[in-house]
Protein backbone atom coordinates (compact mmCIF):
# COMPACT_ATOMS: atom_id res chain seq x y z
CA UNK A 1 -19.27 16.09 18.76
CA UNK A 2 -18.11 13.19 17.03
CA UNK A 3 -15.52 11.09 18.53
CA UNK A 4 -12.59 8.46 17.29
CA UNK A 5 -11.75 6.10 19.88
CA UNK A 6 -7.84 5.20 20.43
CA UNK A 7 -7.19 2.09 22.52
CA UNK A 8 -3.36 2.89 22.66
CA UNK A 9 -1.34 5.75 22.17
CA UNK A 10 0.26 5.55 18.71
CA UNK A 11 3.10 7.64 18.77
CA UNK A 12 3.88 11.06 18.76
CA UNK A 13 2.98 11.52 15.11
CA UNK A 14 0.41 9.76 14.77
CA UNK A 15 -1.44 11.68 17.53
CA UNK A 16 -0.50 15.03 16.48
CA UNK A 17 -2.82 13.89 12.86
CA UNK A 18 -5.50 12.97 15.14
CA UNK A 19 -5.29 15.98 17.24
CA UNK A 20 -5.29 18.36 14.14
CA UNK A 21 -8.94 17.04 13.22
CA UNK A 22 -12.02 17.97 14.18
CA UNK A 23 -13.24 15.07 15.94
CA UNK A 24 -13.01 15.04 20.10
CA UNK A 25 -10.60 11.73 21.30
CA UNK A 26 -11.08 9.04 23.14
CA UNK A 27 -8.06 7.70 24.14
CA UNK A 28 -6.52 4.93 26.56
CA UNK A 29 -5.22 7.18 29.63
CA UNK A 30 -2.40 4.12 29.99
CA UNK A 31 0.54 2.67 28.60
CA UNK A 32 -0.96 -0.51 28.72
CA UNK A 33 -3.71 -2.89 27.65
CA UNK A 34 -7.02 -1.61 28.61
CA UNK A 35 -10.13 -3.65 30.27
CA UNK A 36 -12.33 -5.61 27.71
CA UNK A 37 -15.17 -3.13 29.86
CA UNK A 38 -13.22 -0.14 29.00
CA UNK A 39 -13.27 -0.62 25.24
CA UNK A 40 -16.89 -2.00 25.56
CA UNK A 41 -18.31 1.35 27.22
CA UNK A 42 -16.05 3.54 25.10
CA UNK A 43 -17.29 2.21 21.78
CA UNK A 44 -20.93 2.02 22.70
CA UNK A 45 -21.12 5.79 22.85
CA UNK A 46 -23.07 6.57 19.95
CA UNK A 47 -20.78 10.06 19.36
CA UNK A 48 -17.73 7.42 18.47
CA UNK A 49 -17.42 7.16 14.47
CA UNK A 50 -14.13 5.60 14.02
CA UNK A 51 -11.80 3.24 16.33
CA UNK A 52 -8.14 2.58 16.25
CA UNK A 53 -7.49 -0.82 17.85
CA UNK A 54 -4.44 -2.91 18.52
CA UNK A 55 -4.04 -6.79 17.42
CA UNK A 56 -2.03 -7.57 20.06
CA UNK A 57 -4.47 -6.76 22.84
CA UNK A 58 -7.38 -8.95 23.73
CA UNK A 59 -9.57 -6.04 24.96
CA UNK A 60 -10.18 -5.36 21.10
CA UNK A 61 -11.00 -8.49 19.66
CA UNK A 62 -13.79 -7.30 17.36
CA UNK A 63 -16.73 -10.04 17.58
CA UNK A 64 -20.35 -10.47 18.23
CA UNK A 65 -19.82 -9.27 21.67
CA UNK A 66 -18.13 -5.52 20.87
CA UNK A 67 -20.72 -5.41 17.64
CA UNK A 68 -23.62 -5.74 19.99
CA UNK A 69 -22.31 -3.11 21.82
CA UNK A 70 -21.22 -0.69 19.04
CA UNK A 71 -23.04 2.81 18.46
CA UNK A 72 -24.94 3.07 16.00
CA UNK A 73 -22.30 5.97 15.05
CA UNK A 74 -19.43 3.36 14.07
CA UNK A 75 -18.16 3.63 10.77
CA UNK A 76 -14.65 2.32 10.66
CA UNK A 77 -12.70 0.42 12.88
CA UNK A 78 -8.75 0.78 12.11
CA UNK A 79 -6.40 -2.25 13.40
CA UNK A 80 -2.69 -1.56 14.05
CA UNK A 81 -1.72 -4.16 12.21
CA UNK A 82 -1.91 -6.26 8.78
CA UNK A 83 -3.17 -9.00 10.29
CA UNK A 84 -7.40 -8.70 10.91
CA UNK A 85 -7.72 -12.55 12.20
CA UNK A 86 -8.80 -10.67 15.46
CA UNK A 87 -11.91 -8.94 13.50
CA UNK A 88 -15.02 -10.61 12.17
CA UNK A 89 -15.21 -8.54 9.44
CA UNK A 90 -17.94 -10.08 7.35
CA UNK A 91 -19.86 -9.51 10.37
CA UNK A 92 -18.40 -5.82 10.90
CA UNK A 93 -19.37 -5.03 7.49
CA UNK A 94 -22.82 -6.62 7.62
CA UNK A 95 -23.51 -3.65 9.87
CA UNK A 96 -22.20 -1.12 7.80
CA UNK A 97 -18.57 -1.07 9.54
CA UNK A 98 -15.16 -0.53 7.42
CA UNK A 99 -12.12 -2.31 8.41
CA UNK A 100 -8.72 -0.90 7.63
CA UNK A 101 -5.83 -2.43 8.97
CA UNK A 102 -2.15 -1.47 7.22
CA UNK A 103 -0.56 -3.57 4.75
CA UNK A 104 3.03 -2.74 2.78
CA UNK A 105 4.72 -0.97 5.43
CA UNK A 106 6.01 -3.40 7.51
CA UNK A 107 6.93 -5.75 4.76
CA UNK A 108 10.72 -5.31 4.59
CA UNK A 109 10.70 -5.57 8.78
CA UNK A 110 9.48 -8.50 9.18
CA UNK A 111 11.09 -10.22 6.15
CA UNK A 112 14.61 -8.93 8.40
CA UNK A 113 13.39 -10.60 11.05
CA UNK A 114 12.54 -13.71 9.07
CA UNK A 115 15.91 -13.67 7.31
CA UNK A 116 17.73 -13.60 10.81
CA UNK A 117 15.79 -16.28 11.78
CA UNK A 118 16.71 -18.38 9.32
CA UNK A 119 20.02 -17.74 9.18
CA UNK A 120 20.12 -18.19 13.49
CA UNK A 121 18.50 -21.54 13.23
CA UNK A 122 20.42 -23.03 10.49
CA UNK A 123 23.76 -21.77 12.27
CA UNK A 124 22.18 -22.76 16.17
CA UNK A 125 22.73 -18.94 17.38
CA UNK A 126 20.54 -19.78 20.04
CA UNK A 127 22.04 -22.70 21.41
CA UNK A 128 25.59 -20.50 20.96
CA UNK A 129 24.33 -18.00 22.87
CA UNK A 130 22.99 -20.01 25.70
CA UNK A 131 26.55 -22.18 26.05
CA UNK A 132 28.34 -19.13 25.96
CA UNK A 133 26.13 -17.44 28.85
CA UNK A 134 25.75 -20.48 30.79
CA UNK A 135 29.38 -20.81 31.13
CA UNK A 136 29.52 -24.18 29.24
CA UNK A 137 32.05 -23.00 26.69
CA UNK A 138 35.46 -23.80 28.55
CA UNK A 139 33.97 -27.40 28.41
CA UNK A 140 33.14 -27.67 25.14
CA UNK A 141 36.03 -29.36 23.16
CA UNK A 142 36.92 -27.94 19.88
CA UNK A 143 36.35 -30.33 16.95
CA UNK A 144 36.01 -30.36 13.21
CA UNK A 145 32.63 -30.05 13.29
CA UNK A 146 31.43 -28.95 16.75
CA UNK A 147 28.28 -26.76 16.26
CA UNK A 148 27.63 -26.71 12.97
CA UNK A 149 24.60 -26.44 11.36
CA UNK A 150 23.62 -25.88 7.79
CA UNK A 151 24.92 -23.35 5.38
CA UNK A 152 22.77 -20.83 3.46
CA UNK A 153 25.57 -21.45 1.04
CA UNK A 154 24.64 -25.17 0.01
CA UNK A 155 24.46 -25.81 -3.31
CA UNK A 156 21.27 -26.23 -5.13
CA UNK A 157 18.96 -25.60 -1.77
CA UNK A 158 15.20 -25.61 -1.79
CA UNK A 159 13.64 -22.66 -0.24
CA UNK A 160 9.38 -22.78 0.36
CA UNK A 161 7.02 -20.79 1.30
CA UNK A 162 3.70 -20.88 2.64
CA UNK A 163 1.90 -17.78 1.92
CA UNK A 164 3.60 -15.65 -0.98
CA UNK A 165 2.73 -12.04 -0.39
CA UNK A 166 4.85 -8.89 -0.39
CA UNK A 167 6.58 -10.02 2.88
CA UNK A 168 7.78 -13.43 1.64
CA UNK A 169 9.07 -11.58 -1.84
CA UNK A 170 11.15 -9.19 0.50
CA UNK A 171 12.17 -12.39 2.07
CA UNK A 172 13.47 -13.78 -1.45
CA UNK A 173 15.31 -10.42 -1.75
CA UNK A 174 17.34 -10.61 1.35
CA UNK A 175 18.37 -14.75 1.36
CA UNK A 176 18.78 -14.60 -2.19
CA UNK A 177 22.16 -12.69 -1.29
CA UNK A 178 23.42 -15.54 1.01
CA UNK A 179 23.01 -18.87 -1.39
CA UNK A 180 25.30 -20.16 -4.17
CA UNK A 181 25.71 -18.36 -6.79
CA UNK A 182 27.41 -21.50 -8.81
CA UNK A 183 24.51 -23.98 -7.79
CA UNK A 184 21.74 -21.41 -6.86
CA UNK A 185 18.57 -22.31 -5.04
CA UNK A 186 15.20 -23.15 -6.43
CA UNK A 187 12.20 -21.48 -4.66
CA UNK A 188 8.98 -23.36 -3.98
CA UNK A 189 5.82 -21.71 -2.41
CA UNK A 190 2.18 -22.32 -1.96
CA UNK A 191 -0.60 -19.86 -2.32
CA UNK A 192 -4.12 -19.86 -1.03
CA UNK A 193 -4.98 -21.02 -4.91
CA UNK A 194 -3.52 -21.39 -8.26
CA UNK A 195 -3.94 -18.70 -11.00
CA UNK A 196 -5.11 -18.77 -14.50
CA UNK A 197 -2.27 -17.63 -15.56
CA UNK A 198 -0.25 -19.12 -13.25
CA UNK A 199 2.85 -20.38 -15.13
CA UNK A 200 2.92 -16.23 -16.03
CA UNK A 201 3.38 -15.60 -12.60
CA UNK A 202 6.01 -18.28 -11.87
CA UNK A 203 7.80 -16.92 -14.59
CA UNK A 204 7.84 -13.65 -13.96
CA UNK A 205 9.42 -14.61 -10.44
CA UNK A 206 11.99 -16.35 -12.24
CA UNK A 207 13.03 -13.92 -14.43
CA UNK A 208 13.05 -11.03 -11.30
CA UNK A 209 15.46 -13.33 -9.46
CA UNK A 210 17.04 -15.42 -11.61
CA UNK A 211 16.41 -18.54 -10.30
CA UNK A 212 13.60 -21.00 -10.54
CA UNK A 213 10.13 -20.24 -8.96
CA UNK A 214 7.24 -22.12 -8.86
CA UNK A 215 4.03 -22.59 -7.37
CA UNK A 216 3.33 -26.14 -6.10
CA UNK A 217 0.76 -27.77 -3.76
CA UNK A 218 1.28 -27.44 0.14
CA UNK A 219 2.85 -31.37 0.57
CA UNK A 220 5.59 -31.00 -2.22
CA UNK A 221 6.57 -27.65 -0.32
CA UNK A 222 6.95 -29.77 2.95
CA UNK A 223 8.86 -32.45 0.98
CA UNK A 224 11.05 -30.10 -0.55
CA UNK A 225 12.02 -27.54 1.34
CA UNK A 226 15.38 -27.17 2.75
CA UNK A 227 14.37 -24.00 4.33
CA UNK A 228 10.67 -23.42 4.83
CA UNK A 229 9.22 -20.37 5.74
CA UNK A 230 5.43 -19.99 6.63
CA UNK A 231 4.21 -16.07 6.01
CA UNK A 232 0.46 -17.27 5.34
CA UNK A 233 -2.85 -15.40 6.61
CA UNK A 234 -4.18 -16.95 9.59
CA UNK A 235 -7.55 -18.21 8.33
CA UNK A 236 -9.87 -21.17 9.98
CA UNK A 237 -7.83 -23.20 6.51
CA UNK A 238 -4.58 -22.31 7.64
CA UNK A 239 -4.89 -23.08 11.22
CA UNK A 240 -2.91 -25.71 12.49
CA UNK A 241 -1.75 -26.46 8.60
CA UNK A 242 1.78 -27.64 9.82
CA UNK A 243 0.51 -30.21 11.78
CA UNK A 244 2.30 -33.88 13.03
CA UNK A 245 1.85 -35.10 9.30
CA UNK A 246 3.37 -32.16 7.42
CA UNK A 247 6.09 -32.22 9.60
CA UNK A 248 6.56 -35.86 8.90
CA UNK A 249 7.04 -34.59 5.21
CA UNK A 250 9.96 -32.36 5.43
CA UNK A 251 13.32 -33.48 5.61
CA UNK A 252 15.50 -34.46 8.61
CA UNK A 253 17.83 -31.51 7.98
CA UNK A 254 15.40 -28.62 7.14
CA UNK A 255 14.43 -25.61 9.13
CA UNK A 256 10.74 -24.14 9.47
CA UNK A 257 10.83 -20.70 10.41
CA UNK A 258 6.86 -19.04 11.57
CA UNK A 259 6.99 -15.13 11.25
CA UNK A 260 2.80 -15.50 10.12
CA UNK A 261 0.50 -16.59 13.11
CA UNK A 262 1.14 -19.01 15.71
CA UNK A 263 -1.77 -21.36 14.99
CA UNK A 264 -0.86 -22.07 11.81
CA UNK A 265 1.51 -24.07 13.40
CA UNK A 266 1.07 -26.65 15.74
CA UNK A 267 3.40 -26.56 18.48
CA UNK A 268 2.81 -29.88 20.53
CA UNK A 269 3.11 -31.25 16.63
CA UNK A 270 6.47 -29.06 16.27
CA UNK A 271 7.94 -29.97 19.82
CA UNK A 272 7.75 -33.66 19.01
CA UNK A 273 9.06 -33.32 15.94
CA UNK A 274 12.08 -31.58 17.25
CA UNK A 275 12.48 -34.09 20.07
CA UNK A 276 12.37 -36.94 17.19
CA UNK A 277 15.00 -35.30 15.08
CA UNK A 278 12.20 -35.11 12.20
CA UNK A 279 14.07 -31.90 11.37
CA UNK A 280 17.05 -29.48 11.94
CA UNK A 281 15.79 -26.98 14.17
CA UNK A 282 12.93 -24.15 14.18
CA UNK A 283 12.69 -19.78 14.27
CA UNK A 284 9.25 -18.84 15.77
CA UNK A 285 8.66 -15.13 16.06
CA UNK A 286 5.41 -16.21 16.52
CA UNK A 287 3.68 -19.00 18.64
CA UNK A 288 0.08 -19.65 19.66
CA UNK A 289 -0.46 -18.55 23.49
CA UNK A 290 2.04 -15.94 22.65
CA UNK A 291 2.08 -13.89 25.13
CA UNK A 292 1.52 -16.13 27.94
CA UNK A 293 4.68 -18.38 27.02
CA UNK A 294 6.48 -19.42 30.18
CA UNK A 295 10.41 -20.59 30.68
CA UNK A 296 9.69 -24.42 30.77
CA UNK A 297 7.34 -24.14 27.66
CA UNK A 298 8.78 -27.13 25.63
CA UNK A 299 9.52 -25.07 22.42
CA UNK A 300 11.66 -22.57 24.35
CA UNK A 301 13.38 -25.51 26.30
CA UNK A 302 14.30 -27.18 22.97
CA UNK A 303 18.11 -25.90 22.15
CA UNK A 304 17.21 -26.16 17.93
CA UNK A 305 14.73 -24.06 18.78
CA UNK A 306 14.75 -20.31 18.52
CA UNK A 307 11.72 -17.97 20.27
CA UNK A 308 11.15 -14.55 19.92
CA UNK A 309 8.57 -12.65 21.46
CA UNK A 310 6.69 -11.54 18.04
CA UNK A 311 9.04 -8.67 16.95
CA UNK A 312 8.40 -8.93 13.74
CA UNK A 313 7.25 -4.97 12.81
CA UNK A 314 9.46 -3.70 15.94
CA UNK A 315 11.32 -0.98 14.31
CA UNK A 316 10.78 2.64 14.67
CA UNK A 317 10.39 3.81 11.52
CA UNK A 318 7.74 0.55 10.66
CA UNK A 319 5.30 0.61 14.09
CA UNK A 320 5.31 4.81 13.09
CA UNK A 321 4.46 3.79 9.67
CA UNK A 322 1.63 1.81 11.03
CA UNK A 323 0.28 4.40 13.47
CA UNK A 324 -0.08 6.48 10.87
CA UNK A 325 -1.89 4.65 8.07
CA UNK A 326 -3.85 3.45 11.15
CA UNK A 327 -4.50 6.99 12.36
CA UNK A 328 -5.25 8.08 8.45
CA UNK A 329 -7.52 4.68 7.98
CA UNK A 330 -9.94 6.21 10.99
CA UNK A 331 -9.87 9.81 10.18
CA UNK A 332 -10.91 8.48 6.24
CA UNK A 333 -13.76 6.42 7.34
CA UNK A 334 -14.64 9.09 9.85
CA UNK A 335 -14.94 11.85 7.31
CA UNK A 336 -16.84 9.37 5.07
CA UNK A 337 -14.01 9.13 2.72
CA UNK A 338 -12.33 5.56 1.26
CA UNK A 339 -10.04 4.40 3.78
CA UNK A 340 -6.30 4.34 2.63
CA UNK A 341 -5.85 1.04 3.21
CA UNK A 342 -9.40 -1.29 3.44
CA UNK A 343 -9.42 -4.71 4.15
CA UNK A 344 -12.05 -6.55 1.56
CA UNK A 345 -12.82 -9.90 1.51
């Protein structure tokens, strides 16, 4: 009998689709990562057509190494996630392998989370909180202008973006409420590549908003940005982008907020930074070696720093949206059908 292989229980829901098929399950037995040699044995069977995976577990990193081992039944391997940096698709595909992953519904989660980044850094929530739990506020003199950060409410701010996607435009929506309506921002962003018709696009986004948007190159948006927020795939181009010398770029009093991929930052490039006053402060939900991130790491030491353990999607009604476009990506690609959501490069 044909088989889909789960490598996490995905909800209530989302199991109940995959129980009303007709294909026999595989699934993880625990609440919990499994072994790399678990997912390796359960895929070779040749009986398993279709695989949900997780990006957050290492055990289903899809390379050479689970490829060699596939069945020759595989035809679709579903990730529980947008994000597919942890699949070699071109390879995945050269073998006759669909990728689905699920896009769109966790856009306006994460772009909360973003927002409340921003606004946390900006107004050193972080550093608030720990003075407050540490029992440091009895000591802390009041004065005129004793932890204060930047407003979202300064006239004529810049606001960038690297990557530009549905999340970042959700973004837009949300901070967009918080600036100055008299002296409104401008919004800066840069995109994997220009358009033809880019100055149609730009416009478009100016006219949805009502203030100016525009598409410049990845330097000015360093340079400019009051507020920078990175939302870009995580690609072998993107990796490590904001590096020692974009950081240089930016100005003393901006914030960079990560809610993309923690590579595309640098973070010994971002600690120093931070320890040189090269800018205000930082929000990572994300952050590479995330998540084997220990106490004394320097970016959770730094007070202007905020870390959060990658909770972008983590809302109930998002992660079940995911599980099941997941769960619907497999049983599509299963059945032979076009998967809901495919990932093509």
């Amino acid at each position: 009998m044909p088989k889909i292989l789960v490598t996490r229980n995905v909800g209530h829901e989302a199991m109940k689709l995959l129980q009303a098929t007709p294909f026999e399950l595989v699934v993880n037995p625990e609440d919990a990562e499994p072994s790399r040699e678990w997912v390796l044995e359960k895929i070779s069977d040749p009986d398993v057509v279709a695989a949900c995976i997780m990006h957050g577990q290492p055990s289903d990193k899809v390379d050479a190494e689970l490829l060699e081992r596939a069945g020759k039944g595989l035809k679709v391997i579903s990730t529980f996630s947008v994000g597919f940096d942890h699949i070699d698709v071109k390879a995945a595909n050269a073998r006759g392998i669909k990728i689905g992953h699920t896009p769109g519904v966790l856009s306006d989660s994460v772009a909360d989370i973003t927002t409340m980044l921003v606004l946390m850094t900006m107004r050193r929530v972080e550093e608030g909180i720990a003075l407050v739990k540490s029992g440091g506020w009895p000591q802390l003199p009041w004065a005129p202008f004793v932890m204060c950060g930047p407003g979202m409410n300064h006239p004529n701010l810049t606001i960038g973006f690297l990557g530009f996607g549905r999340i970042s435009e959700c973004v837009v929506d949300r901070l967009l409420a918080f600036t100055n309506k008299a002296a409104p921002p401008k919004i800066v962003y840069n995109s994997s590549r220009a358009r033809a018709n880019q100055a149609e696009i730009d416009a478009r986004f100016s006219e949805r908003w009502g203030v100016d948007v525009r598409r410049v190159e990845k330097d000015d948006v360093a340079a400019q940005a009051d507020i920078l927020i990175v939302l870009c795939a995580l690609t072998p181009e993107t990796t490590g982008i904001v590096d020692a010398a974009f950081l240089k770029k930016m100005k003393k009093t901006a914030v960079l907020v990560n809610a993309a991929r923690g590579p595309i930052v640098n973070s010994d490039d971002l600690s120093a930074a931070l320890d040189a006053g090269e800018l205000f402060g930082a929000g990572l939900d994300v952050i590479t070696g995330e998540p084997h991130i220990q106490p004394d790491h320097p970016l959770v030491l730094n007070k202007r720093c905020v870390v959060i353990p990658h909770m972008g999607s983590a809302d109930y009604d998002t992660r079940n949206a995911m599980a099941d476009l997941c769960v619907r990506n497999a049983i599509a690609g299963a059945e032979g059908k076009p998967l809901v959501a495919e990932v093509k490069l």
